[in-house]
Structure formats: C-alpha cells, structure tokens
N, C-alpha and C. Protein backbone atom coordinates (compact mmCIF):
# COMPACT_ATOMS: atom_id res chain seq x y z
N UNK A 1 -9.89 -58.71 -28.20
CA UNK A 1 -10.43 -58.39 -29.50
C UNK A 1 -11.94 -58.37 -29.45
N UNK A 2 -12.46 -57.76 -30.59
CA UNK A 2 -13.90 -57.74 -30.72
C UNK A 2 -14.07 -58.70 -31.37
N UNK A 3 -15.73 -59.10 -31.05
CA UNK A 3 -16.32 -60.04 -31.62
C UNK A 3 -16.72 -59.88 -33.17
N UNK A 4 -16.50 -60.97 -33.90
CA UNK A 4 -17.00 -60.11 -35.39
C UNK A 4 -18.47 -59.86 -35.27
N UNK A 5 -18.92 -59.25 -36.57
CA UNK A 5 -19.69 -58.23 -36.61
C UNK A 5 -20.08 -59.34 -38.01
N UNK A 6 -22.05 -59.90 -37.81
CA UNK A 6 -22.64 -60.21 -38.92
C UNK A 6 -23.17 -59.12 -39.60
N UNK A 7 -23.11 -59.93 -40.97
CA UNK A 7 -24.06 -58.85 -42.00
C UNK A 7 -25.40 -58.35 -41.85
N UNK A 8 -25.88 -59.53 -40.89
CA UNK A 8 -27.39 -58.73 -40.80
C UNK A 8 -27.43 -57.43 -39.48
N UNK A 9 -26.51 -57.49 -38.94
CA UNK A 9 -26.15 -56.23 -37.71
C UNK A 9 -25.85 -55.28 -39.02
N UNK A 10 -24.49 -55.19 -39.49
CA UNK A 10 -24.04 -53.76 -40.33
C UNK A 10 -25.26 -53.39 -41.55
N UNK A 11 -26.36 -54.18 -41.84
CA UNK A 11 -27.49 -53.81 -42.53
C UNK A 11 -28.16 -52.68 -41.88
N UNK A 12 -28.39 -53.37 -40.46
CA UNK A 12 -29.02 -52.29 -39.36
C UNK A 12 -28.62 -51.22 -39.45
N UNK A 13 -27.33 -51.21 -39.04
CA UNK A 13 -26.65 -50.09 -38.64
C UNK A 13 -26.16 -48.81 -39.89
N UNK A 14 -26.41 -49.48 -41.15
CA UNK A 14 -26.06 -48.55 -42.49
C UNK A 14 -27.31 -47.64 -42.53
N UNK A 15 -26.66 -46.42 -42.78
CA UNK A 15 -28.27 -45.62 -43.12
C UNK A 15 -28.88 -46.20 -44.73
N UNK A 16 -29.95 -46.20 -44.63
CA UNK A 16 -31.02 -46.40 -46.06
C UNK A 16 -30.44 -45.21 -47.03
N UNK A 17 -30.31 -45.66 -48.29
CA UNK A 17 -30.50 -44.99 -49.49
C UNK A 17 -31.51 -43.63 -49.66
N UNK A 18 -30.70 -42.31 -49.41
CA UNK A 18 -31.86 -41.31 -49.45
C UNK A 18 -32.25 -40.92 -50.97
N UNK A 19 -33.30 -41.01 -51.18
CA UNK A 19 -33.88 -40.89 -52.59
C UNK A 19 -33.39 -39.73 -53.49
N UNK A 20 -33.25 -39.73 -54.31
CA UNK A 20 -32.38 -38.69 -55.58
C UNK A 20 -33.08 -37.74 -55.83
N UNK A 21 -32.49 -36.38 -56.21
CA UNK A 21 -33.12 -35.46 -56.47
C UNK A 21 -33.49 -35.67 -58.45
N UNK A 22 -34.68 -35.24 -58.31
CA UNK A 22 -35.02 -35.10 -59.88
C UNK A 22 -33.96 -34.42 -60.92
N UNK A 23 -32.80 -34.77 -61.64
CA UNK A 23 -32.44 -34.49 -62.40
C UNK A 23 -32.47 -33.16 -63.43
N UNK A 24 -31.48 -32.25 -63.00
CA UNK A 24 -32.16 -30.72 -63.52
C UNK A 24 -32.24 -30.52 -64.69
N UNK A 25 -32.88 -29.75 -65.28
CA UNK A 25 -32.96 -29.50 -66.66
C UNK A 25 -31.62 -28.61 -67.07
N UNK A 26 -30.60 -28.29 -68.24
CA UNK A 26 -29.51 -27.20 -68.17
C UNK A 26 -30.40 -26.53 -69.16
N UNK A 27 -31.49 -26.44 -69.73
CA UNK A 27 -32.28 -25.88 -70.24
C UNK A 27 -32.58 -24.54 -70.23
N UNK A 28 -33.28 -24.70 -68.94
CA UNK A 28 -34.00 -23.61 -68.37
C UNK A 28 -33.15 -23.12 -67.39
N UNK A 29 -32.91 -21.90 -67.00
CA UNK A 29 -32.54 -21.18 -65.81
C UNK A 29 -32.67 -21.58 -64.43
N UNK A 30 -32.66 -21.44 -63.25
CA UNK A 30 -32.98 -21.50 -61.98
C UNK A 30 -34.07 -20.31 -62.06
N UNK A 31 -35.41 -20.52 -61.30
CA UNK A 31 -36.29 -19.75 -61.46
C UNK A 31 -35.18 -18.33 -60.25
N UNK A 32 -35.65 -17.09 -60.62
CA UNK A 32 -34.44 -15.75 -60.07
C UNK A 32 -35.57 -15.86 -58.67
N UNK A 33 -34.34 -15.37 -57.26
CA UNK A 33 -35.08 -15.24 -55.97
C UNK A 33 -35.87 -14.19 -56.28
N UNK A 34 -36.19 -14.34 -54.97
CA UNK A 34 -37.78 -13.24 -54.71
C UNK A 34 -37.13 -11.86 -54.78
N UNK A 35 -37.69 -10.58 -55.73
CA UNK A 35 -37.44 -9.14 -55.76
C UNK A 35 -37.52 -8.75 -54.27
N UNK A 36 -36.51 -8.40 -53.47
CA UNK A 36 -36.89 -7.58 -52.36
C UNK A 36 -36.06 -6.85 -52.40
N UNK A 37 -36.98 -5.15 -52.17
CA UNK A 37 -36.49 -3.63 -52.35
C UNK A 37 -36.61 -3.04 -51.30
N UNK A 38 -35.18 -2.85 -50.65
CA UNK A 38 -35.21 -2.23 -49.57
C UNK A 38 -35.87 -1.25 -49.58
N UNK A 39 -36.64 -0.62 -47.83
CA UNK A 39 -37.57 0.23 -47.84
C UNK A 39 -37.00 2.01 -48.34
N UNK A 40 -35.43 2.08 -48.32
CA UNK A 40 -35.26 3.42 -48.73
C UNK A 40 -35.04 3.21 -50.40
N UNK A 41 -35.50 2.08 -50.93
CA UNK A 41 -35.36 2.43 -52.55
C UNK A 41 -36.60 2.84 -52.95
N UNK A 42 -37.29 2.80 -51.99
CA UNK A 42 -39.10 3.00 -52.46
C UNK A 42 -38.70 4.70 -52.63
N UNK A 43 -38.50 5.11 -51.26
CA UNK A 43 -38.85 6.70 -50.92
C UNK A 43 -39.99 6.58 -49.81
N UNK A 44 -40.34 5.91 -49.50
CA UNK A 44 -41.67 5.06 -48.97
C UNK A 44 -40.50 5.21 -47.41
N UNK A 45 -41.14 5.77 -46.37
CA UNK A 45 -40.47 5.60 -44.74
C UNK A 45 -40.92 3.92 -44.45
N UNK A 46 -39.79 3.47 -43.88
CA UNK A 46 -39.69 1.93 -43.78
C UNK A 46 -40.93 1.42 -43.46
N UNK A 47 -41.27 2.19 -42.31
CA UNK A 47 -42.70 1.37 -41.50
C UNK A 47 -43.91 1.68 -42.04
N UNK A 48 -44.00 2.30 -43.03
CA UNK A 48 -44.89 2.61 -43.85
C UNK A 48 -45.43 1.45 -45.27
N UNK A 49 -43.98 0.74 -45.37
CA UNK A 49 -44.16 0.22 -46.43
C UNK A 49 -44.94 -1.72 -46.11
N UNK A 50 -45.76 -1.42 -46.96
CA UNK A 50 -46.30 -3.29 -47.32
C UNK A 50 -46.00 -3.65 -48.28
N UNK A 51 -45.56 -4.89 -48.00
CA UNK A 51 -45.35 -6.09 -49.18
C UNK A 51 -46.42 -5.93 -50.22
N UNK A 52 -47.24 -6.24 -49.87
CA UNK A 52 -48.31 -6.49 -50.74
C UNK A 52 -49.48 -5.86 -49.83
N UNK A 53 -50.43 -5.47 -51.17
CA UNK A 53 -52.17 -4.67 -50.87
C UNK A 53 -52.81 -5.71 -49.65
N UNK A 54 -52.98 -5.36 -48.56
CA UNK A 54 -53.75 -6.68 -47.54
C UNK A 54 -54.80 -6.17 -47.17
N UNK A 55 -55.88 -5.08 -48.05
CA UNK A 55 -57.24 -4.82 -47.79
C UNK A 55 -57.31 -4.17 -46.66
N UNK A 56 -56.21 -2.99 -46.01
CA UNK A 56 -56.18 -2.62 -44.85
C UNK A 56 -57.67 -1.66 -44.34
N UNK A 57 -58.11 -1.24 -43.19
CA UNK A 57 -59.29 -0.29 -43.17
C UNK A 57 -58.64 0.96 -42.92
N UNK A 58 -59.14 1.88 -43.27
CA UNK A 58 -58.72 3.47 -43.57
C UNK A 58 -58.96 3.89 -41.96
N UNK A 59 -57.66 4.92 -41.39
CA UNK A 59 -57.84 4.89 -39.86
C UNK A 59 -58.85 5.35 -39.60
N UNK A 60 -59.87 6.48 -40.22
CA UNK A 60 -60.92 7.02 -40.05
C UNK A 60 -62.05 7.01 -40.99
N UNK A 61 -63.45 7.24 -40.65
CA UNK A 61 -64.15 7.36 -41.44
C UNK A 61 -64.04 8.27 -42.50
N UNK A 62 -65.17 7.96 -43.46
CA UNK A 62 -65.33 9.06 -44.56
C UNK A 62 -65.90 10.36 -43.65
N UNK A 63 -66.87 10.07 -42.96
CA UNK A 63 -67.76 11.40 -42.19
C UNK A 63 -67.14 11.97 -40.96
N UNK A 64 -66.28 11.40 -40.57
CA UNK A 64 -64.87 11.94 -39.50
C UNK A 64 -64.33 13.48 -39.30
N UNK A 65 -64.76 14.00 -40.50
CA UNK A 65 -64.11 15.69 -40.51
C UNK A 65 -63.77 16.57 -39.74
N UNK A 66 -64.74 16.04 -38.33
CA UNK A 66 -64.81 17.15 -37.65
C UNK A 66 -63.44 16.56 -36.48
N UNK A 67 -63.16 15.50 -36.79
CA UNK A 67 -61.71 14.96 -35.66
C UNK A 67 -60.54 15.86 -35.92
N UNK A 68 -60.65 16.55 -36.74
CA UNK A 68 -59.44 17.48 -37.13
C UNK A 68 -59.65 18.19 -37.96
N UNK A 69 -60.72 19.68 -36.93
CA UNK A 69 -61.28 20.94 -37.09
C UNK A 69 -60.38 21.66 -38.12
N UNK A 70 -59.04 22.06 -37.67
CA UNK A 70 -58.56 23.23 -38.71
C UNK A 70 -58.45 22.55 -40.06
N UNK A 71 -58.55 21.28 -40.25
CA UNK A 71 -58.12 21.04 -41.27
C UNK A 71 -59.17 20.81 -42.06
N UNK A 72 -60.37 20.56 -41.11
CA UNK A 72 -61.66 20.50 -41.84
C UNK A 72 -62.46 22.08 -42.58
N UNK A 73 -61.99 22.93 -42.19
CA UNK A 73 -62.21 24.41 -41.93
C UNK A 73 -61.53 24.77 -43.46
N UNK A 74 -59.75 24.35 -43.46
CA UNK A 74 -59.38 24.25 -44.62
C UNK A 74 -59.96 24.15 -46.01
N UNK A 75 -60.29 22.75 -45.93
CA UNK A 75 -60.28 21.82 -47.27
C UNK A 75 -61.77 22.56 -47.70
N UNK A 76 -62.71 22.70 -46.59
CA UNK A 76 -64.18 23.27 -46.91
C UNK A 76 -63.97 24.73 -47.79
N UNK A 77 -63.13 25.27 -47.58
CA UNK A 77 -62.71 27.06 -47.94
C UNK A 77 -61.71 26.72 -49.15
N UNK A 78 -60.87 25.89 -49.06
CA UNK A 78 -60.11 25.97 -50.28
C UNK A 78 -59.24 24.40 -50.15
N UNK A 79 -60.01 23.66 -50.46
CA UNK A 79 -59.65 22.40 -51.09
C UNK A 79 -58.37 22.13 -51.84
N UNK A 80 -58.25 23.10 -53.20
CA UNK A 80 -56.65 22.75 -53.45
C UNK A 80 -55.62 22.92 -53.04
N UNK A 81 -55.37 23.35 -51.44
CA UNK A 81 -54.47 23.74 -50.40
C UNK A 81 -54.27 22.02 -49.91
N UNK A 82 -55.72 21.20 -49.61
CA UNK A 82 -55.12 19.97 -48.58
C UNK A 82 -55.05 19.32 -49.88
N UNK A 83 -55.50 19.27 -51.03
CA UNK A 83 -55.45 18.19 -52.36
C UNK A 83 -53.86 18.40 -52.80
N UNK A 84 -53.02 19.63 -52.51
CA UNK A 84 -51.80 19.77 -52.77
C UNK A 84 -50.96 18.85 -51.83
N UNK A 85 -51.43 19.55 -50.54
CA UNK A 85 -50.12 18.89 -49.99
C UNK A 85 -50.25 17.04 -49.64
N UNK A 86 -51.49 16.26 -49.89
CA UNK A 86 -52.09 15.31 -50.42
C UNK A 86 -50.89 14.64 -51.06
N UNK A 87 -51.23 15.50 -52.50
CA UNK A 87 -50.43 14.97 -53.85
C UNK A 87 -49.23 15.04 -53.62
N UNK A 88 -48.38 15.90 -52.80
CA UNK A 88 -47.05 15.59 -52.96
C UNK A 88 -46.52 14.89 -51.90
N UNK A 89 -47.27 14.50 -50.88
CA UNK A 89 -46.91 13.68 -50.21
C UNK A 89 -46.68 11.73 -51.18
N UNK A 90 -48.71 11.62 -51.72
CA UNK A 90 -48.73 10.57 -52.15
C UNK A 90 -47.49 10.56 -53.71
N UNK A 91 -46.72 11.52 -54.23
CA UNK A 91 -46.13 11.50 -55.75
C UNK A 91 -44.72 11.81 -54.66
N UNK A 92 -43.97 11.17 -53.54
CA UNK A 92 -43.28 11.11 -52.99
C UNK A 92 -42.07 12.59 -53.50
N UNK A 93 -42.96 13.72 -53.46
CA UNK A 93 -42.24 14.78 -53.68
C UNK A 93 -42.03 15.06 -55.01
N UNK A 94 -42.01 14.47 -55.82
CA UNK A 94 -41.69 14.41 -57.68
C UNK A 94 -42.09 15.57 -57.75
N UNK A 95 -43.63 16.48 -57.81
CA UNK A 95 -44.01 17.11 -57.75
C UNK A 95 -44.40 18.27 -56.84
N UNK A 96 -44.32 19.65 -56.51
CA UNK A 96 -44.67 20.48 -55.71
C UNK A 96 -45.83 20.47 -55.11
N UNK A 97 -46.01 20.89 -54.05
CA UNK A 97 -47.61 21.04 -53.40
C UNK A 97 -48.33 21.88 -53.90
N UNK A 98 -47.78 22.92 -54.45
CA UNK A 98 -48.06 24.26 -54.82
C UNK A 98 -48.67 23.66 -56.37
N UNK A 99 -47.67 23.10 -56.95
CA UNK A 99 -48.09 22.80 -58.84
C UNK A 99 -49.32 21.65 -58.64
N UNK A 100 -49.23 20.86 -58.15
CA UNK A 100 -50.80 19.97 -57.60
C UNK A 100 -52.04 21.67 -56.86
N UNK A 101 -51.50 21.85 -56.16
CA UNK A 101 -52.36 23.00 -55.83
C UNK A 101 -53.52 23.33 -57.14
N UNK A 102 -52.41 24.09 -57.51
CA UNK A 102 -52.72 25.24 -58.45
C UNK A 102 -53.60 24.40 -60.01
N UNK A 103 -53.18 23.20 -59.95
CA UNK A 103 -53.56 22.58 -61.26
C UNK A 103 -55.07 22.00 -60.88
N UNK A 104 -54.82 21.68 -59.89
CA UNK A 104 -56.43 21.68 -58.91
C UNK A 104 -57.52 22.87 -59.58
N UNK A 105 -56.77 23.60 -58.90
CA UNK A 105 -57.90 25.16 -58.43
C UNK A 105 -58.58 25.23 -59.92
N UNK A 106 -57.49 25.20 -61.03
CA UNK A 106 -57.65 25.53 -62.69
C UNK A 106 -58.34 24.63 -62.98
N UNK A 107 -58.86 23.42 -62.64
CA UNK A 107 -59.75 22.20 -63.63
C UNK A 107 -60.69 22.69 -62.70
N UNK A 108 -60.83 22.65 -61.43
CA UNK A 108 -62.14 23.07 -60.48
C UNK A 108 -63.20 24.08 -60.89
N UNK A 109 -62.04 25.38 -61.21
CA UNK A 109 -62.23 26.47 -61.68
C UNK A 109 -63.21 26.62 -62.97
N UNK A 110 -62.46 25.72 -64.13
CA UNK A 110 -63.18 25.94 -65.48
C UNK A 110 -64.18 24.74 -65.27
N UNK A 111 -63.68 23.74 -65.19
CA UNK A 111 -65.29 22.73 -65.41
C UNK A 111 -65.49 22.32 -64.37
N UNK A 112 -65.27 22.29 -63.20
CA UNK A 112 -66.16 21.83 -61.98
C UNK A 112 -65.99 20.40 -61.48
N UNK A 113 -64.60 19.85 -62.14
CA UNK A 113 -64.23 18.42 -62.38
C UNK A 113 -62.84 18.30 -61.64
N UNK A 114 -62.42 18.89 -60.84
CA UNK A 114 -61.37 18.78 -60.07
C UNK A 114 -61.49 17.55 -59.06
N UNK A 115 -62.75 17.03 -59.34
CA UNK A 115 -62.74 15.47 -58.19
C UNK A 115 -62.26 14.46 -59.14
N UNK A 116 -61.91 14.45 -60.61
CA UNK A 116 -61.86 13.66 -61.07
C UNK A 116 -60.01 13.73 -60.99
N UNK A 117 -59.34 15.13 -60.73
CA UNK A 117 -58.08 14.81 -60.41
C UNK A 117 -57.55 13.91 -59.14
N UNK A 118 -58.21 14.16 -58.39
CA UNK A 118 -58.33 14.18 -57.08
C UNK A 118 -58.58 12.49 -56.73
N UNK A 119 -59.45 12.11 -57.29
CA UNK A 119 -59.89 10.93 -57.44
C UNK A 119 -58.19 9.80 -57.64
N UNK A 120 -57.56 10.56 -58.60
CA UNK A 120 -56.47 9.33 -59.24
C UNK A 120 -55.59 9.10 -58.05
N UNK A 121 -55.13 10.47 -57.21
CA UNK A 121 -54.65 10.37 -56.16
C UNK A 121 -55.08 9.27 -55.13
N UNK A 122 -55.96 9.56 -54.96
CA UNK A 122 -56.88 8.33 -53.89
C UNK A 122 -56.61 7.39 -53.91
N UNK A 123 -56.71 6.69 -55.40
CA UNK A 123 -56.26 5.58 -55.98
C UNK A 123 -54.89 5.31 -55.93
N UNK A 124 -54.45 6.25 -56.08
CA UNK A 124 -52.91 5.90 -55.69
C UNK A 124 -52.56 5.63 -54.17
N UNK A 125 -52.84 6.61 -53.64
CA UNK A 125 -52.60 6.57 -52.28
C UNK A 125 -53.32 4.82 -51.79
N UNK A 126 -54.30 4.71 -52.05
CA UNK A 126 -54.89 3.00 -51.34
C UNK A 126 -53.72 2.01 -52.09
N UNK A 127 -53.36 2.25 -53.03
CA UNK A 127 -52.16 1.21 -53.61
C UNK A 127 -51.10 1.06 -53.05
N UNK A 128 -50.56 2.25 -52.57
CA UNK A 128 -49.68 2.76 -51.77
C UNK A 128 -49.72 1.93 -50.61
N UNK A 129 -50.93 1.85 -50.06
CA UNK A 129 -50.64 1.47 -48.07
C UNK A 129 -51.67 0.57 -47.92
N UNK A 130 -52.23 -0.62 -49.35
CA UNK A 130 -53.26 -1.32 -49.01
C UNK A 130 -54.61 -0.96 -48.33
N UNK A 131 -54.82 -0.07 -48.82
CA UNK A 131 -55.97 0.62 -48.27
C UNK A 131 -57.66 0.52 -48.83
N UNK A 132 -58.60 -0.25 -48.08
CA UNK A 132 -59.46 -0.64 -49.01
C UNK A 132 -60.09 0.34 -49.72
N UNK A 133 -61.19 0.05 -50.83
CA UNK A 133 -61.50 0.84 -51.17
C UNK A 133 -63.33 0.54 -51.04
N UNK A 134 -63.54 1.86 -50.03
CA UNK A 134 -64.23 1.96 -49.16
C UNK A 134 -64.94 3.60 -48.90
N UNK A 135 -66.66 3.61 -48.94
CA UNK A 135 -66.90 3.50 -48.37
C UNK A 135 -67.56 2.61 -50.08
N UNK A 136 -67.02 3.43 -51.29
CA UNK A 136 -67.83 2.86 -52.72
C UNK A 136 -66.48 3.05 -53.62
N UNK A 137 -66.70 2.73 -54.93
CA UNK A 137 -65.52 3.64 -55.93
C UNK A 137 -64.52 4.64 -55.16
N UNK A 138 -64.07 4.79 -55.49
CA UNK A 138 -63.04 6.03 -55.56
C UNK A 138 -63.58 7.18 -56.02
N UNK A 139 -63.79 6.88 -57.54
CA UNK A 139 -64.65 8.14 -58.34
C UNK A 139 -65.77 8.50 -57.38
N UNK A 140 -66.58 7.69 -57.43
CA UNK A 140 -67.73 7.96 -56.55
C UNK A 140 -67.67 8.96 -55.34
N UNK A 141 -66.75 8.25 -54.71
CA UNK A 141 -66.58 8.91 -53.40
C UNK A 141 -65.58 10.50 -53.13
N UNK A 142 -65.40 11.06 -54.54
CA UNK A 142 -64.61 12.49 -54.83
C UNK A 142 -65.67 12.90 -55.65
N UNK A 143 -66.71 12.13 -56.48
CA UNK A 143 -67.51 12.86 -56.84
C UNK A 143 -68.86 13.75 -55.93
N UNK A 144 -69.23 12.38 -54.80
CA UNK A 144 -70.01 13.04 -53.97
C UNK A 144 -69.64 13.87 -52.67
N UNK A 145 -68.37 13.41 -52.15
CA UNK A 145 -67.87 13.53 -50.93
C UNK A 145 -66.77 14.42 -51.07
N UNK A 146 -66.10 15.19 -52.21
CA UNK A 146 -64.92 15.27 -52.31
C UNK A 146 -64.33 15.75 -50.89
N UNK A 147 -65.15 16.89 -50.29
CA UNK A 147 -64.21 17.54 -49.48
C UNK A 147 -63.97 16.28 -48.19
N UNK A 148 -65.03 15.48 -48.19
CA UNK A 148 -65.46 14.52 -46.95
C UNK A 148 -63.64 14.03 -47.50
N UNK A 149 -63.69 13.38 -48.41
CA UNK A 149 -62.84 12.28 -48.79
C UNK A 149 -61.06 13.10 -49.02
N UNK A 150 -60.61 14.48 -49.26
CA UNK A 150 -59.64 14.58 -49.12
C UNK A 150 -59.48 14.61 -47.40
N UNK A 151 -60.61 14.98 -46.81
CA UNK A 151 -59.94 15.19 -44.90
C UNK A 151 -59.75 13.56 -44.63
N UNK A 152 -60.22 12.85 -45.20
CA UNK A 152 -60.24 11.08 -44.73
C UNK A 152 -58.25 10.95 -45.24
N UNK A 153 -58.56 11.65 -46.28
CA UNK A 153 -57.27 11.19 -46.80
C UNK A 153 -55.82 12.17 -46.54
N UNK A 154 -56.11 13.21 -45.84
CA UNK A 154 -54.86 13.72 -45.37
C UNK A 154 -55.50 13.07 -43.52
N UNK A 155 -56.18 12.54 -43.17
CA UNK A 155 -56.20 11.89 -41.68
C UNK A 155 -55.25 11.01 -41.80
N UNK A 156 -55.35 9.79 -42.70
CA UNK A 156 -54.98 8.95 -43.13
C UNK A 156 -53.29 9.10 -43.24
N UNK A 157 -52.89 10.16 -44.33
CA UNK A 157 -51.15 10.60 -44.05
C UNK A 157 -50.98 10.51 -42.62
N UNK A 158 -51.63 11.61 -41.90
CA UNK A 158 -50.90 11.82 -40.53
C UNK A 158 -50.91 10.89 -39.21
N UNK A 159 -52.05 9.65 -39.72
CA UNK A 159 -52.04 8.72 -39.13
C UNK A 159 -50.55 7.49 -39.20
N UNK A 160 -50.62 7.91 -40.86
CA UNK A 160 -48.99 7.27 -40.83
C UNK A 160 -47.55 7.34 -40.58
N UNK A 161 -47.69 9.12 -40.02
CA UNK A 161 -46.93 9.54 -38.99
C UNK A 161 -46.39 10.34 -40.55
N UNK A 162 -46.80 10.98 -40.65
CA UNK A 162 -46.38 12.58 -41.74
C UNK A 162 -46.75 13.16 -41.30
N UNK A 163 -45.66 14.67 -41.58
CA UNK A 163 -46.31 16.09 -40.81
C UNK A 163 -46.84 16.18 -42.54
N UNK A 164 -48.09 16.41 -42.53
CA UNK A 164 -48.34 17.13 -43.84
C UNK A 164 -48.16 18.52 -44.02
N UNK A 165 -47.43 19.56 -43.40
CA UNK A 165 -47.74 20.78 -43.45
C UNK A 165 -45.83 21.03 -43.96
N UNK A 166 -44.83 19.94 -43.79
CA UNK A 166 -43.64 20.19 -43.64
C UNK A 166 -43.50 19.50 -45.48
N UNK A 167 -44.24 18.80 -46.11
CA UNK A 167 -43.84 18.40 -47.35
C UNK A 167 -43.26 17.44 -47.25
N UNK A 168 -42.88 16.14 -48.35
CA UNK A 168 -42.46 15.44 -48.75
C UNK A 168 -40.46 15.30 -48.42
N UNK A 169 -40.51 16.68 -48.40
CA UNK A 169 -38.78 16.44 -48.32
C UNK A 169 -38.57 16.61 -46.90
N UNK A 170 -39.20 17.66 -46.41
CA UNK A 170 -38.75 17.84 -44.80
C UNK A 170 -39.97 16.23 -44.00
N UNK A 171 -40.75 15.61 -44.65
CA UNK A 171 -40.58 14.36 -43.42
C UNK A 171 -39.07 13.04 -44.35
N UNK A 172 -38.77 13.34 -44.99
CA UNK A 172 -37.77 12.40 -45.21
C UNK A 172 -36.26 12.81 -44.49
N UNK A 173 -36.29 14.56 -44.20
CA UNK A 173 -35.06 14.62 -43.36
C UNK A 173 -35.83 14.26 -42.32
N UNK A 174 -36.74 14.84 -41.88
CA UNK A 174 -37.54 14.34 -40.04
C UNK A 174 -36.70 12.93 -39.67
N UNK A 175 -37.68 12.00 -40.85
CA UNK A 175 -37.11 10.20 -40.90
C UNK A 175 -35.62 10.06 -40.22
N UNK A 176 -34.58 10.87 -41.63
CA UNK A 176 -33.34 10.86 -41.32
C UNK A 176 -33.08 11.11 -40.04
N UNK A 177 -33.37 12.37 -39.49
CA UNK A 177 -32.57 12.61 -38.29
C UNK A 177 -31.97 13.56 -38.47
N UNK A 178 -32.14 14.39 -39.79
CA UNK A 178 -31.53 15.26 -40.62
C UNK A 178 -30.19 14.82 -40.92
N UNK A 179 -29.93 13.76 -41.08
CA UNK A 179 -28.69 13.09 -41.71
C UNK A 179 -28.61 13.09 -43.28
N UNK A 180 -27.98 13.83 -43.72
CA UNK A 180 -27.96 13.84 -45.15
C UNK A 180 -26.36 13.39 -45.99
N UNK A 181 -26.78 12.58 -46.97
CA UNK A 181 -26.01 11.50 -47.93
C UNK A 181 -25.42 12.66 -48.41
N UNK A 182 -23.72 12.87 -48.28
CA UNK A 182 -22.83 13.53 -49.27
C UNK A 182 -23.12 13.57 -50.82
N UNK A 183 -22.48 14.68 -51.49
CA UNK A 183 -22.89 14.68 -52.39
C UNK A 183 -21.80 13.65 -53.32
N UNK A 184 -22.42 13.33 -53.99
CA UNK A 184 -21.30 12.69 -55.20
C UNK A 184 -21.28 13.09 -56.28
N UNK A 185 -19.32 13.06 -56.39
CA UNK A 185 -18.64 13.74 -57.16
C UNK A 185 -18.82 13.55 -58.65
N UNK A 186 -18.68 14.25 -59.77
CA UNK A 186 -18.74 13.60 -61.13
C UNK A 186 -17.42 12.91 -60.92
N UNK A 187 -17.86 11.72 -62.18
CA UNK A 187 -16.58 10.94 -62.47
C UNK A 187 -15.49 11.43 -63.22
N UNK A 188 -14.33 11.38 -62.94
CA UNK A 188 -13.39 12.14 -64.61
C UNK A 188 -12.00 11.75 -63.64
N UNK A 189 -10.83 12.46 -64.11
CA UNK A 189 -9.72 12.32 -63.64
C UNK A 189 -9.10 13.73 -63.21
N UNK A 190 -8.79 14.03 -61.99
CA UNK A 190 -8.57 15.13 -61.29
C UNK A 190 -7.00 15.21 -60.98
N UNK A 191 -6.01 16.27 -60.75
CA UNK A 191 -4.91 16.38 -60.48
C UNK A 191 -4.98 17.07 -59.06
C-alpha cells in the first residue's frame, strides 16, 4: 500500500484558484467581429487591395512623363483619352471610358476647368491604394500639372498591374483567367 498523503502535500499539488472573469453585462450586445470583405466583393483585384490608407509613395514621380513616351505624347494631344480610361478604371467600370472621356473634353472645352474633374478622380484613386498625397493638394497638382499628374496617374494603374488600354472589364476577365460565373436564373416555378 501507499503511504498516506498529508494535507500540506495535496495543498501543493492542487492547482490555485484561477481568477473570475468580470461578470457580463445581458445589457449590451457582444461588441460584432471585425468587417472583413473579401477581395472579390470590392471589384478591387485581390493584390491590389489594402486594409487601410498606409501613406503609400506613388511608383513614380510627378515629372516622370517621359518613362512612358506614347503615353506621354497622348495625354499632351488629348488628355480626355488617358483621363477616360483613368476614370473607368478608378469607378471600377460603373462608368464608360468613353462617357468620362467625353464629359472631360465638354467642361475643358467650355470653361477651361476640366482639372477640377480630374482632380476628384485623383482623390479617389489615392483612397483607393493608400496613396500619399504628394507632391501638394490634389487640386493643386491638376490645376498646375494636369497633364504631368494624369501620366503619374495612369503610371501608377499599370504599375498595379492593369492593362489600361483593355478597360475595367477585360482586366477583371485577364484576373479571372477568363473564367466566367454562370448566369443566374430568375426565381419562379418551372415545369
């Protein structure tokens, strides 16, 4: 047989009292987990997307233009051609390249204020991909720079791996693989 066993041994050997949790309120709710939206609910290509704005630097300068001649050649001759396909890249297709185009050319046209369209884009687009805002304002920098600042900003798309010349829908089949989601059926009752 075993030897008995004193109380001051099984003291030892008991684990300690682990301290209580604070008493919940039935009050209030459980605060809800963290929102996370998968990257194809954005429209946003996965590797494209940030959590949050982290003050990123823009891949190229503002004065860069000449790193990508035809396109600099472009925007200098007719600006609402790269401010289109710009906008429908950054308005994830919602809109045509052509209707951003053209709505361009018409404010440019009559008052000479087409940087101030141009401008909101910008702003969108740095919200978009944490992008600082750099080199001054936004406004600023479409008011003095415009043409400087749309080539910064279609560099910038193709740095993030967009064909800008294919549109909004053809880089989301590119993405795919050209794999495209069946269509779905209306609901009702069929024989």
């Amino acid at each position: 047989m075993y030897p008995p066993i004193s109380q001051d041994h099984l003291q030892k050997i008991q684990p300690s009292p682990q301290p209580s949790a604070p008493p919940q309120s039935y009050d209030q709710p459980p605060p809800p987990p963290p929102l996370v939206v998968p990257p194809y609910a954005t429209g946003i290509p996965a590797q494209y997307v940030s959590p949050r704005p982290t003050n990123i630097k823009w891949s190229s300068s503002l004065c860069a233009c000449f790193s990508d001649v035809p396109n600099c050649c472009l925007t200098c001759w007719c600006p609402c051609i790269t401010f289109g396909q710009i906008a429908e890249i950054v308005d994830k297709g919602n809109t045509p390249c052509g209707a951003h185009g053209a709505f361009y050319a018409i404010i440019e046209t009559l008052t000479c204020c087409g940087c101030m369209y141009s401008c909101a884009y910008r702003t969108k687009m740095r919200s978009q991909y944490g992008l600082r805002e750099s080199p001054c304002n936004d406004c600023l920098v479409h008011f003095f720079c415009e043409r400087c600042a749309l080539c910064q900003e279609y560099r910038e798309l193709k740095h993030r791996g967009f064909d800008i010349s294919i549109g909004w829908q053809g880089n989301m089949e590119r993405q795919n693989y050209g794999v495209q989601t069946p269509p779905v059926a209306p609901g009702g009752m069929y024989r």
